[in-house]
N, C-alpha and C. Protein backbone atom coordinates (compact mmCIF):
# COMPACT_ATOMS: atom_id res chain seq x y z
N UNK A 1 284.80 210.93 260.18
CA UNK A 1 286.24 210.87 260.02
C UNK A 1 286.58 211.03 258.54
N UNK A 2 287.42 212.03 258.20
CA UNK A 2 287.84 212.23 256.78
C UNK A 2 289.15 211.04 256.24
N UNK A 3 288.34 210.99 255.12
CA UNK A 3 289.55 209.89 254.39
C UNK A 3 291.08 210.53 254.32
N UNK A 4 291.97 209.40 254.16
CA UNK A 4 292.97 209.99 253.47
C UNK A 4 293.05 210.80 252.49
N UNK A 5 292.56 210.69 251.20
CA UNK A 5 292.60 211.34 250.34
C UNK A 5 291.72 212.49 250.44
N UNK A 6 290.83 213.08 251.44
CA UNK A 6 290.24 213.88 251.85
C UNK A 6 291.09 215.01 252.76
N UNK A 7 291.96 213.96 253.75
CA UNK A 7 292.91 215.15 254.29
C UNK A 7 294.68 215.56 253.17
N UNK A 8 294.73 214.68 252.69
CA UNK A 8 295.36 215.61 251.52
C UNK A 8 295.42 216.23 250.61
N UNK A 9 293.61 216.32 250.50
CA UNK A 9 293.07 217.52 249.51
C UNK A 9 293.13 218.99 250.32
N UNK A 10 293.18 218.66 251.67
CA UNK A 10 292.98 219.85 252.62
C UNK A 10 294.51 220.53 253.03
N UNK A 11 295.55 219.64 252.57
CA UNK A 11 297.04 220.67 252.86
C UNK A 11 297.24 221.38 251.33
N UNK A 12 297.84 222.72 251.66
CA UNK A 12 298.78 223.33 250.81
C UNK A 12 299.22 222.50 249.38
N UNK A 13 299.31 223.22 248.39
CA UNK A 13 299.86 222.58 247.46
C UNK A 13 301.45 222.55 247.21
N UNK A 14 301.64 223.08 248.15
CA UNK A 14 303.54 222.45 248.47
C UNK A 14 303.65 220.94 248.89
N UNK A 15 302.54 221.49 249.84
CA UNK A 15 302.65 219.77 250.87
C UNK A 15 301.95 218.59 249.97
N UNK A 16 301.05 218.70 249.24
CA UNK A 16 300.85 217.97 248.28
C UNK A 16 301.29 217.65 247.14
N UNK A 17 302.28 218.49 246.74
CA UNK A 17 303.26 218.32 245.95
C UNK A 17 304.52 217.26 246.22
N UNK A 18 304.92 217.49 247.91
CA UNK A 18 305.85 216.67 248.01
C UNK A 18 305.06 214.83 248.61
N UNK A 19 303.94 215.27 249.03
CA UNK A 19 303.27 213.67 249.33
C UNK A 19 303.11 212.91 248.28
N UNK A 20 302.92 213.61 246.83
CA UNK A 20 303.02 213.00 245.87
C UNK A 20 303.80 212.51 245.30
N UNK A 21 305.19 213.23 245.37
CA UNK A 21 306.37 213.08 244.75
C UNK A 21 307.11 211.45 245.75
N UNK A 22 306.71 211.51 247.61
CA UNK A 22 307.00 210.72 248.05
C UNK A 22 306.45 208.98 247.82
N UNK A 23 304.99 209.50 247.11
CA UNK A 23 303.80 208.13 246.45
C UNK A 23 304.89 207.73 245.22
N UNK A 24 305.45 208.46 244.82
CA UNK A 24 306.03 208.24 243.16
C UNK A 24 307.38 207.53 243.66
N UNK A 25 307.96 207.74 244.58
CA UNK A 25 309.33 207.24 245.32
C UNK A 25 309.13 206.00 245.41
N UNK A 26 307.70 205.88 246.68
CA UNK A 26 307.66 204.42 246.92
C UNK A 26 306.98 203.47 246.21
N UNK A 27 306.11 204.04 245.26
CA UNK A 27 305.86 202.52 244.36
C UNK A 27 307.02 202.62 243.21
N UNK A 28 307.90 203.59 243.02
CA UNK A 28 309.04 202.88 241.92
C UNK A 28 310.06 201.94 242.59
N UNK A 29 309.93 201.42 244.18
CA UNK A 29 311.43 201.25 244.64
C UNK A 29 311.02 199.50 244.56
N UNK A 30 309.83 199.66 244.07
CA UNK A 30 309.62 197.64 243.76
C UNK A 30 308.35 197.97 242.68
N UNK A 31 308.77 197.25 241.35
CA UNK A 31 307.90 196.76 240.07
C UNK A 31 308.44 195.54 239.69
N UNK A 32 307.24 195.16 238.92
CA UNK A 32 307.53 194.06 238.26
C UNK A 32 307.99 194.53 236.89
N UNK A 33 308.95 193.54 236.33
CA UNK A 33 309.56 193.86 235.09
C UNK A 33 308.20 194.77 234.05
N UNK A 34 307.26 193.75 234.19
CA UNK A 34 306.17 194.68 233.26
C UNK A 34 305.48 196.31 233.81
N UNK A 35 305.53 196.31 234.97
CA UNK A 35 305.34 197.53 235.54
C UNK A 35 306.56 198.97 235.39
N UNK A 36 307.98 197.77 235.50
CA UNK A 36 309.20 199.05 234.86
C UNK A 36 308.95 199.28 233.70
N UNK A 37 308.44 198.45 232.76
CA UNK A 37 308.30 198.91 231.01
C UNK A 37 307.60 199.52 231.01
N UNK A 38 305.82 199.63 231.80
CA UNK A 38 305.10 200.63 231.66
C UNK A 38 305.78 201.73 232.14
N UNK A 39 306.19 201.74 233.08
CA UNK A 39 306.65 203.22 233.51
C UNK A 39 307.84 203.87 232.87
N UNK A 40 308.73 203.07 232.08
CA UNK A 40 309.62 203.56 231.07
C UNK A 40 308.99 203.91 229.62
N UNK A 41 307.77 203.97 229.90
CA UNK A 41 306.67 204.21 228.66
C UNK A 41 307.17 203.14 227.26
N UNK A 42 307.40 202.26 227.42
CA UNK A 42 307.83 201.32 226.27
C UNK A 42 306.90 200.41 225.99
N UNK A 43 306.51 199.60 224.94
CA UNK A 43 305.32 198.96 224.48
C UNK A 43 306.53 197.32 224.16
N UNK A 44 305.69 196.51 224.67
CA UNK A 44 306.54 195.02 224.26
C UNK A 44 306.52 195.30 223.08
N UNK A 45 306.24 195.66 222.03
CA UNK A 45 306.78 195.69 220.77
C UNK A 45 308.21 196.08 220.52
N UNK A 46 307.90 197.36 221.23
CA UNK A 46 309.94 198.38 221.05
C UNK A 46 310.76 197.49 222.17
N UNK A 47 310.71 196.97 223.33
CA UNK A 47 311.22 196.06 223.66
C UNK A 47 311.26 195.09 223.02
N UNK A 48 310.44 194.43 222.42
CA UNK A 48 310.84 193.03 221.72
C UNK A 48 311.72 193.52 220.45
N UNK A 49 311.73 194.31 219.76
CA UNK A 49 312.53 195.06 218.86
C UNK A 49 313.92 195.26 219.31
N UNK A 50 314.26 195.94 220.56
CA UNK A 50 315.45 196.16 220.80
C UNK A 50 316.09 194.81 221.54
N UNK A 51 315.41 193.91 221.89
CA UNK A 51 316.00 192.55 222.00
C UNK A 51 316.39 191.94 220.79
N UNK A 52 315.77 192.42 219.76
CA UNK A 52 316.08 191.36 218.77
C UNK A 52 314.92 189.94 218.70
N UNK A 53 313.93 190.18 219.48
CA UNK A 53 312.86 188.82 219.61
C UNK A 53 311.55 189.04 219.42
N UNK A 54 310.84 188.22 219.15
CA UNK A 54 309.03 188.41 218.95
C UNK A 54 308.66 189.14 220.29
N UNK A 55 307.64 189.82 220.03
CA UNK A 55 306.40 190.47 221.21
C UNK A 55 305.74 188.94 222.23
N UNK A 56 305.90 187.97 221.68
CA UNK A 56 305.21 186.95 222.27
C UNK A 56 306.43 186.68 223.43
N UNK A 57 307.27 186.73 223.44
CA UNK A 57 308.47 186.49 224.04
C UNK A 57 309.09 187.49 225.31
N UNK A 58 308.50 188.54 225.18
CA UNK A 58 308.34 189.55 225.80
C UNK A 58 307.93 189.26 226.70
N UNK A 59 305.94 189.02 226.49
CA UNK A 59 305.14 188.86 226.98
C UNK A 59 305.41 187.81 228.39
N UNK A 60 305.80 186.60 227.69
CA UNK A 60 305.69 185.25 228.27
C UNK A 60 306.57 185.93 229.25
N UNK A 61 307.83 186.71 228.99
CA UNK A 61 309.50 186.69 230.01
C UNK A 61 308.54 187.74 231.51
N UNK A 62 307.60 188.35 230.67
CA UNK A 62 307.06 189.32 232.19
C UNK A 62 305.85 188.48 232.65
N UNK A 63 305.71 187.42 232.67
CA UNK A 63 304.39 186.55 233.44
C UNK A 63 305.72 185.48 234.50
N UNK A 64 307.08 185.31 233.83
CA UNK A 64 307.59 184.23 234.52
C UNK A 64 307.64 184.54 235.75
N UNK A 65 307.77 183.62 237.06
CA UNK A 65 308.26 184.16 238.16
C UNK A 65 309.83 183.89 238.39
N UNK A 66 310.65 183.25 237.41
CA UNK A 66 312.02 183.15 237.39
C UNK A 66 312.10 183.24 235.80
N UNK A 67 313.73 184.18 236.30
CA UNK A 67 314.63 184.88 234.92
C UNK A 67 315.73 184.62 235.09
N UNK A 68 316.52 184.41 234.03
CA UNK A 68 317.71 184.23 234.17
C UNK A 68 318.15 185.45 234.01
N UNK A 69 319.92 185.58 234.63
CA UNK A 69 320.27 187.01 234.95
C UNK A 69 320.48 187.73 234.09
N UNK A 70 320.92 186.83 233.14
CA UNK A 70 321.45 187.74 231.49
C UNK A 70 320.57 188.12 230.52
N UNK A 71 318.72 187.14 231.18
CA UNK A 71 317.48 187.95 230.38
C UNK A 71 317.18 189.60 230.90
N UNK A 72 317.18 189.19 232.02
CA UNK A 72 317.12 190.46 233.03
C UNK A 72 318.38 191.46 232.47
N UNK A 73 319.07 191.26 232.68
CA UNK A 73 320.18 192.24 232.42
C UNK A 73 319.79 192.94 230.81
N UNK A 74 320.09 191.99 230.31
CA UNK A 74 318.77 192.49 228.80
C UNK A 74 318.09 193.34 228.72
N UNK A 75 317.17 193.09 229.23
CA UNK A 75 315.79 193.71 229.27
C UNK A 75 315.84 195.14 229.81
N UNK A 76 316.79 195.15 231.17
CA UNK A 76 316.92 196.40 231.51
C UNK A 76 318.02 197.56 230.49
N UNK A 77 318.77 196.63 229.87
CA UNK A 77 319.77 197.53 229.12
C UNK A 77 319.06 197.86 228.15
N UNK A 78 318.13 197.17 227.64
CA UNK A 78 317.26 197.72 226.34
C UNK A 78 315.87 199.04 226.42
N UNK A 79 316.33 198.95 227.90
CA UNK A 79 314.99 200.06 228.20
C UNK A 79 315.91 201.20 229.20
N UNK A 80 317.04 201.07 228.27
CA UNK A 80 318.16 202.19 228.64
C UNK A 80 318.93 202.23 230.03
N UNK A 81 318.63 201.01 231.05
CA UNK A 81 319.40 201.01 232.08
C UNK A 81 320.44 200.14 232.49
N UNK A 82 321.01 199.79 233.54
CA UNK A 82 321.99 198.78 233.94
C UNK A 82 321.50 198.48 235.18
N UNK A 83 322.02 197.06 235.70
CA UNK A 83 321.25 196.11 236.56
C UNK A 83 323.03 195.75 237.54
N UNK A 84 322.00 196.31 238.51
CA UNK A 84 323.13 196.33 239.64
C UNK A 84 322.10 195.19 240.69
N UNK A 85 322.76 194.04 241.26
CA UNK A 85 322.89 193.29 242.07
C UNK A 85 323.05 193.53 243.67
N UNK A 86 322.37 193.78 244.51
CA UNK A 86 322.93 193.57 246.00
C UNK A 86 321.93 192.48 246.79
N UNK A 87 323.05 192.63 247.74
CA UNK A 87 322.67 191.47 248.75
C UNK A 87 322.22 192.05 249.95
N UNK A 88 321.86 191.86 250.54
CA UNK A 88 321.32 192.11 251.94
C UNK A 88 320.51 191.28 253.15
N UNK A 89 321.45 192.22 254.11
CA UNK A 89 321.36 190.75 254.95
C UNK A 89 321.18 191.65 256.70
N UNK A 90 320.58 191.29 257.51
CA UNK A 90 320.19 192.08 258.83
C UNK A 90 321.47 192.34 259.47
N UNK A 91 321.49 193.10 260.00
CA UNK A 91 322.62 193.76 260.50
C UNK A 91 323.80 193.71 260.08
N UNK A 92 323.97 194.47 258.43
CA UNK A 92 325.02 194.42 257.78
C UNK A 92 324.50 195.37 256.93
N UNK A 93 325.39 195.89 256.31
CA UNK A 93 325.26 196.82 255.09
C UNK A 93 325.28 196.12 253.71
N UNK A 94 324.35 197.08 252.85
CA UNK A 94 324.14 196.30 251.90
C UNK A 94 325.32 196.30 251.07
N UNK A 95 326.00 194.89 250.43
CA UNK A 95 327.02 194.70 249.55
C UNK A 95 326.37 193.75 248.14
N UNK A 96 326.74 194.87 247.29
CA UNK A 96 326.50 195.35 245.93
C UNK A 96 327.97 193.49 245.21
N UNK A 97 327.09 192.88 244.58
CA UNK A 97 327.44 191.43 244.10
C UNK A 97 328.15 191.81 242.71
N UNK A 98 329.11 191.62 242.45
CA UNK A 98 330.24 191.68 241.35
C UNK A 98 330.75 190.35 240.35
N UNK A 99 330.82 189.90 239.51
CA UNK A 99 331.17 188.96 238.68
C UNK A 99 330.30 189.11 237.40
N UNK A 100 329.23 189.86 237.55
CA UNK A 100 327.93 189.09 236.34
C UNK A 100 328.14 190.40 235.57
N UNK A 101 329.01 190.95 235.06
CA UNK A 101 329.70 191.91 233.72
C UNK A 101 329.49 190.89 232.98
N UNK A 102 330.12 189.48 233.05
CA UNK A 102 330.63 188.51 231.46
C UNK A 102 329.39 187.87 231.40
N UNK A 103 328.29 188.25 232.17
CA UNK A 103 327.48 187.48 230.84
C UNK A 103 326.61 187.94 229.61
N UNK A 104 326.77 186.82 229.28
CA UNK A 104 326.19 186.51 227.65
C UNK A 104 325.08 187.59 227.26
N UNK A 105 325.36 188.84 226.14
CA UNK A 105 323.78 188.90 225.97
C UNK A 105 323.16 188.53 224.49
């Protein structure tokens, strides 16, 4: 029996083009904060720089298993993005959480 990676050495390089592109979809749609910085190619240094804080601080904020929202919000604005909030809940559509503009950074 051929492996996976054995039968997608054996399709077309279209079709392996898009199985790849679909691998790249689904491990970006969940990282850990330190896994988005690697993949935003940023080094805790230039993050700790564009926070304004030590590299040690960095470090420690991507081992926590709780953040506060306005570190988070941080962190993502400094590695050039914005942090959108939703909720979700079974048999409902997902609704996108509104108030957390005013906080503190």
């Amino acid at each position: 029996m051929k492996t996976l990676k054995e039968m997608i050495q054996t399709q077309p390089a279209s079709s392996r083009r898009k199985i790849a592109k679909r691998i790249d979809q689904l491990i970006s749609e969940e990282m850990t904060m330190r896994e988005l910085r690697k993949a935003r190619k940023i080094t805790q240094a230039e993050l700790a720089k564009a926070l304004g804080v030590k590299q040690e601080q960095v470090s420690r904020s991507e081992k926590r298993a709780d953040i506060h929202l306005s570190t988070l919000k941080r962190s993502v604005k400094a590695m050039g993005g914005s942090l959108t909030l939703v909720a979700e809940f079974p048999n409902s559509a997902p609704v996108k959480l509104s108030g957390f503009t005013d906080l503190t950074t």
